[in-house]
N, C-alpha and C. Protein backbone atom coordinates (compact mmCIF):
# COMPACT_ATOMS: atom_id res chain seq x y z
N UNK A 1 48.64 20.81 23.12
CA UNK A 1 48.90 20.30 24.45
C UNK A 1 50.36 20.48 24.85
N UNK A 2 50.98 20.38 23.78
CA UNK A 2 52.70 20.28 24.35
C UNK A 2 53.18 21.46 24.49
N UNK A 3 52.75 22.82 23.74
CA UNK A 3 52.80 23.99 24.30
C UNK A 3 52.06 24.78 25.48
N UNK A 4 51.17 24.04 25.54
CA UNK A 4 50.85 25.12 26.84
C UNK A 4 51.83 24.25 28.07
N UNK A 5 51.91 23.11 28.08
CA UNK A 5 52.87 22.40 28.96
C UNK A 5 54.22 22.98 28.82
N UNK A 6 54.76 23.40 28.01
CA UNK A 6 56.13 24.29 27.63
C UNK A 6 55.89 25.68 28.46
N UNK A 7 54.78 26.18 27.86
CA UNK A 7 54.37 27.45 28.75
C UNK A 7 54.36 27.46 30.28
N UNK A 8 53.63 26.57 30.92
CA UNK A 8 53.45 26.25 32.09
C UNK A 8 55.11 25.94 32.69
N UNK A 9 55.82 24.95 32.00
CA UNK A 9 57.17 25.29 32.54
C UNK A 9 57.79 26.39 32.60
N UNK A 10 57.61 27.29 31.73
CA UNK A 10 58.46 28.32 31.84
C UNK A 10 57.82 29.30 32.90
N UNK A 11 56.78 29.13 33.16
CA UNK A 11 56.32 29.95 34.19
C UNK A 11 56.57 29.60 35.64
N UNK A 12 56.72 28.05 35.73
CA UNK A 12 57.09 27.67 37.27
C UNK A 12 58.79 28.28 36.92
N UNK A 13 59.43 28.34 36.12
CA UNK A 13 61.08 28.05 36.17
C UNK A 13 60.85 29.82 36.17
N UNK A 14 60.52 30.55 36.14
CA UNK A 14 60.21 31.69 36.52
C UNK A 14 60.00 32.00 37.55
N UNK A 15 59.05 31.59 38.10
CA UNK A 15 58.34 31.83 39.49
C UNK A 15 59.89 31.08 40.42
N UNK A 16 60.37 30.01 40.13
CA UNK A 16 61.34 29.28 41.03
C UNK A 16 62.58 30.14 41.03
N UNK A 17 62.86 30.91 39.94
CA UNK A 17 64.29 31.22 39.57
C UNK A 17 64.40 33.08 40.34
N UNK A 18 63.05 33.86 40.39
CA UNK A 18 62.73 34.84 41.50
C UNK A 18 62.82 34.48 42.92
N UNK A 19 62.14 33.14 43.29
CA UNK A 19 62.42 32.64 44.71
C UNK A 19 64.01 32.36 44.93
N UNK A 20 64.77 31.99 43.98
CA UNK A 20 65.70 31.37 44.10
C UNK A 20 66.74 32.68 43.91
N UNK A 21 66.40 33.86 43.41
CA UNK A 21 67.51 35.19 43.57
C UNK A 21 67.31 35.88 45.04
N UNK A 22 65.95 35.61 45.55
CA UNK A 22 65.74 36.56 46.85
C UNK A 22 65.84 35.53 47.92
N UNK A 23 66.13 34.54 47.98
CA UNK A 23 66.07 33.44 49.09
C UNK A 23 67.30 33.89 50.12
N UNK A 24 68.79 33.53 49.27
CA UNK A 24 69.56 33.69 50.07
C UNK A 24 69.40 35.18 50.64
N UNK A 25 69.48 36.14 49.89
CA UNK A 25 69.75 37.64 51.19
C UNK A 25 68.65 37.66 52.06
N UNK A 26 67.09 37.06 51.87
CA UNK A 26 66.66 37.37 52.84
C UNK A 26 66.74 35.93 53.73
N UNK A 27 67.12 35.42 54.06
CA UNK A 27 67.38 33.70 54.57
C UNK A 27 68.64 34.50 55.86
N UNK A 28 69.15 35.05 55.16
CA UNK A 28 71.11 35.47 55.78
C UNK A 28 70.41 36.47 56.53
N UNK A 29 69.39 37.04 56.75
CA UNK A 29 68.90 38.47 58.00
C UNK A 29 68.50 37.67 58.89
N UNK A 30 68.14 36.30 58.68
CA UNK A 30 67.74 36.00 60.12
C UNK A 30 68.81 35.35 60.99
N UNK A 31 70.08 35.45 60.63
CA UNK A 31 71.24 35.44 61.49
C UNK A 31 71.39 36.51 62.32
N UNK A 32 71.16 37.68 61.97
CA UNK A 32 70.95 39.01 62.65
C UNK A 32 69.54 39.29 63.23
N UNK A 33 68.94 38.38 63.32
CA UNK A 33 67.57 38.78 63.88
C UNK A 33 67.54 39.86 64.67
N UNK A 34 68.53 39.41 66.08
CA UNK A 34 68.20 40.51 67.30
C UNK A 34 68.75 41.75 66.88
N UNK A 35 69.19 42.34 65.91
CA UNK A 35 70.09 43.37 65.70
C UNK A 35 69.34 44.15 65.09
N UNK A 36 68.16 43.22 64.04
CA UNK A 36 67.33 44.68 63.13
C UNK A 36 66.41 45.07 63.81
N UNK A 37 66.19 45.94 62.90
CA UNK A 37 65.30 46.95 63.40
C UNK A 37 63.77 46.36 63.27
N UNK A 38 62.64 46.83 63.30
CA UNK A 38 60.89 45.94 63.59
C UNK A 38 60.54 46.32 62.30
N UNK A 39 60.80 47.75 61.45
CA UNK A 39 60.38 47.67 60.36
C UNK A 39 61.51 46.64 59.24
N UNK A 40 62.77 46.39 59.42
CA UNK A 40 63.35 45.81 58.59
C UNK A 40 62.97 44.12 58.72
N UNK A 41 62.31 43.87 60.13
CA UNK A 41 61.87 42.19 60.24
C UNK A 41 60.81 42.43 59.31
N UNK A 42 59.54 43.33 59.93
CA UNK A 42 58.38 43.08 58.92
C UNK A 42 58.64 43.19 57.42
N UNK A 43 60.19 43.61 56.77
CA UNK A 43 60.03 43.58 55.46
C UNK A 43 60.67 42.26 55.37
N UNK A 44 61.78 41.38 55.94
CA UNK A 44 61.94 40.03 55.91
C UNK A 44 60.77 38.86 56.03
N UNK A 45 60.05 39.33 57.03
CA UNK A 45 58.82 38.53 56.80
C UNK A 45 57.88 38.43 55.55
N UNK A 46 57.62 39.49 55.05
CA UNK A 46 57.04 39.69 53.71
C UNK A 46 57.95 38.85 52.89
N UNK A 47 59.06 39.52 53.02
CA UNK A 47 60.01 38.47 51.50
C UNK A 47 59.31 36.72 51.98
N UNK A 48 59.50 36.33 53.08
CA UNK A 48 59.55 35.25 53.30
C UNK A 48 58.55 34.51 52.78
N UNK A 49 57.35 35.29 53.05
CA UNK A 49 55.93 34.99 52.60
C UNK A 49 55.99 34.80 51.02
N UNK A 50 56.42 35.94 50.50
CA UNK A 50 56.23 36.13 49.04
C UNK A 50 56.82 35.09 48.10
N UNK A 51 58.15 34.61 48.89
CA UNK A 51 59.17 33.41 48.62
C UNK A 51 58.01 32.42 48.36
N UNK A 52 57.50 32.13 49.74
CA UNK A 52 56.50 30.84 49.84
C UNK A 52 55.89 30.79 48.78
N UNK A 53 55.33 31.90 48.68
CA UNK A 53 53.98 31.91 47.35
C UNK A 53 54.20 31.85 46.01
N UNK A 54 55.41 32.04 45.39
CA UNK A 54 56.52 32.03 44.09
C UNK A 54 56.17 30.09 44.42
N UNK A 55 56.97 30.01 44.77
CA UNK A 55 57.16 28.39 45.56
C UNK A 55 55.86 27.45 44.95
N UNK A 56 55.03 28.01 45.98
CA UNK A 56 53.82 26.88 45.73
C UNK A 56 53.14 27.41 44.07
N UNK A 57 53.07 29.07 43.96
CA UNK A 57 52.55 28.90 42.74
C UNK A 57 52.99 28.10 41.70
N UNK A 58 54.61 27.82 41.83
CA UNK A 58 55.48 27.06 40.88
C UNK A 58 54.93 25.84 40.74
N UNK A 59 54.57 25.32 41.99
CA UNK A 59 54.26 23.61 42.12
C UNK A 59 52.81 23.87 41.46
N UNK A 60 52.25 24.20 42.24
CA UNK A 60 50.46 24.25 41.59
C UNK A 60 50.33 24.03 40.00
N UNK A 61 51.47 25.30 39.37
CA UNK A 61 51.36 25.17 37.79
C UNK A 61 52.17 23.75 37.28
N UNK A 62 52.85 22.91 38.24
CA UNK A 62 53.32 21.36 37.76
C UNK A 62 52.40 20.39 38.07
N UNK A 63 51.88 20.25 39.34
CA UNK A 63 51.63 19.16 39.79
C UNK A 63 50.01 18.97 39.01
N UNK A 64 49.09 19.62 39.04
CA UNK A 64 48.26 19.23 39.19
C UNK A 64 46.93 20.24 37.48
N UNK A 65 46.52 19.51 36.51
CA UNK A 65 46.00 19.97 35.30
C UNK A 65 44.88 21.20 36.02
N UNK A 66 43.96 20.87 36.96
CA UNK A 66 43.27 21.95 37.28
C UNK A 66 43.21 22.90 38.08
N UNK A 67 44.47 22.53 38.57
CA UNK A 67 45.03 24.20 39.26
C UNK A 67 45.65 25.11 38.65
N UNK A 68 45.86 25.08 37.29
CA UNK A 68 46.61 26.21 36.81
C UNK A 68 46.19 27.66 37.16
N UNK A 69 45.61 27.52 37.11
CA UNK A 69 44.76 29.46 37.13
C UNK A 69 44.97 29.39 39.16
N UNK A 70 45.12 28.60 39.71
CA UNK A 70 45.52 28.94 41.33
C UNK A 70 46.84 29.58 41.12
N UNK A 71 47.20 28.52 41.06
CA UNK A 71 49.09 28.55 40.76
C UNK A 71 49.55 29.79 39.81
N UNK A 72 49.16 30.49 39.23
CA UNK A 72 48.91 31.67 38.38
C UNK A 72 48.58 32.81 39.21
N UNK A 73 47.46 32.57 39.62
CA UNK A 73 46.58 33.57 40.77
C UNK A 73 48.11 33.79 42.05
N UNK A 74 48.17 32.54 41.95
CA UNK A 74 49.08 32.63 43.63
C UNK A 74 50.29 33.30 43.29
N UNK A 75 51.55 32.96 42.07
CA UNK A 75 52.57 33.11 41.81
C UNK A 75 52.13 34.84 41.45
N UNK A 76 51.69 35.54 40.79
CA UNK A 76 51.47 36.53 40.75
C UNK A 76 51.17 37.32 42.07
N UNK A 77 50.40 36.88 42.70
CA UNK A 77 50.14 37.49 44.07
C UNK A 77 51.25 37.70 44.72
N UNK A 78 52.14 37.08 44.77
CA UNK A 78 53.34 36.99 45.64
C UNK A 78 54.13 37.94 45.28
N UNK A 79 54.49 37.58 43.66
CA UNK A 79 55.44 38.70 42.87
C UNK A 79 54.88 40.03 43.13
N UNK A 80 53.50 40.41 43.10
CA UNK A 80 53.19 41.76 43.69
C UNK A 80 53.41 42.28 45.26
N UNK A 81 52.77 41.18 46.09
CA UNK A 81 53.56 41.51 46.91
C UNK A 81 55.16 42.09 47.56
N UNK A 82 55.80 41.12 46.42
CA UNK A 82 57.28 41.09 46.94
C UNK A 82 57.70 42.63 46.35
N UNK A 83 57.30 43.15 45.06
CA UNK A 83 56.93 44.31 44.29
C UNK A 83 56.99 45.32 45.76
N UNK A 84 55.50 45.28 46.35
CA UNK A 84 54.72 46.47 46.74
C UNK A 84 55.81 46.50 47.80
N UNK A 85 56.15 45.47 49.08
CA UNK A 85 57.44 45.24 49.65
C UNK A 85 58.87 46.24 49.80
N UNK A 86 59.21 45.89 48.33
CA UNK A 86 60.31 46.42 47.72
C UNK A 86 59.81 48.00 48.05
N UNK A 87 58.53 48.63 47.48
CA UNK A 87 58.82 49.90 46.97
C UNK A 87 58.63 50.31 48.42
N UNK A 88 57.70 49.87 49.47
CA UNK A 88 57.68 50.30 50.85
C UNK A 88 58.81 50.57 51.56
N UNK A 89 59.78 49.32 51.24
CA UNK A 89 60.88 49.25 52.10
C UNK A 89 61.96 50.82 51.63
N UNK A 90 62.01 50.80 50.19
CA UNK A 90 62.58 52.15 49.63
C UNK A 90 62.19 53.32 50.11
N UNK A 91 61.17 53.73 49.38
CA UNK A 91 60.53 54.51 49.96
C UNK A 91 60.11 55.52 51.22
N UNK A 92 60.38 54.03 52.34
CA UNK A 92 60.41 54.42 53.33
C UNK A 92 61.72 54.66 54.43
N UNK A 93 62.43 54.23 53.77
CA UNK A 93 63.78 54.66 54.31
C UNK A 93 64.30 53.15 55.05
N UNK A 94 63.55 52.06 54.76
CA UNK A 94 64.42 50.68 55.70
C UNK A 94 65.46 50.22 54.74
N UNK A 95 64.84 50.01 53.34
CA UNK A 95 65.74 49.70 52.71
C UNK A 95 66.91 50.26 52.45
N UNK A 96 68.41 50.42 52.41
CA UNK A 96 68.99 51.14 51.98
C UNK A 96 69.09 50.78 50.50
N UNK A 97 69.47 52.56 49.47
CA UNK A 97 69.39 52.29 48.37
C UNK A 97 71.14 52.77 47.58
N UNK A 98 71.55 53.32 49.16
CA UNK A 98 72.97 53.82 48.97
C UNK A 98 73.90 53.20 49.68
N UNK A 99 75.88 53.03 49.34
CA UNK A 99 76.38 52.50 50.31
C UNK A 99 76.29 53.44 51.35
N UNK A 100 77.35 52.69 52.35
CA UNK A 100 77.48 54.09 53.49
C UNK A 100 78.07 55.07 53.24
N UNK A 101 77.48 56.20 53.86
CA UNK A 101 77.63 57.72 53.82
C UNK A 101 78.38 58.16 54.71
């Protein structure tokens, strides 16, 4: 019992400590809202979402004995998202991956 409860922490302090590296830069674009561009909002929106879902998966795997496998399901979902996100935004030229040229 006291290890999978060890486990389960380390997975919310995981899931919290990803929300908690991408929060601020994407939090600080919506000072510039009117300035970006529609594909660089829709990739702020995604972070935002994906944030959320890190978030609650974290709580799900604390609060409550029979949600683990949600809170699992969810925190993963997000991290892929925020993943698939990332490689779109590259990929496609919103993200920059260089300084200025």
């Amino acid at each position: 019992m006291i290890r999978k409860a060890i486990i389960r922490g380390i997975g919310a302090l995981v899931m919290l400590l990803g929300a908690l590296l991408l929060a601020p830069g994407t939090y600080s674009n919506f000072k510039h809202w009117q300035s970006l561009s529609g594909s660089f909002r829709a990739v702020n929106i995604l972070f935002v979402a994906g944030i959320a879902g890190l978030v609650l998966g974290a709580a799900l795997l604390l609060i409550r004995e029979g949600w683990r496998r949600r809170g699992l399901l969810t925190g993963g979902a997000a991290a892929a998202l925020i993943g698939a996100t990332i490689m779109w935004g590259v990929l496609s030229g919103v993200i920059p991956c260089a300084g200025p040229s």
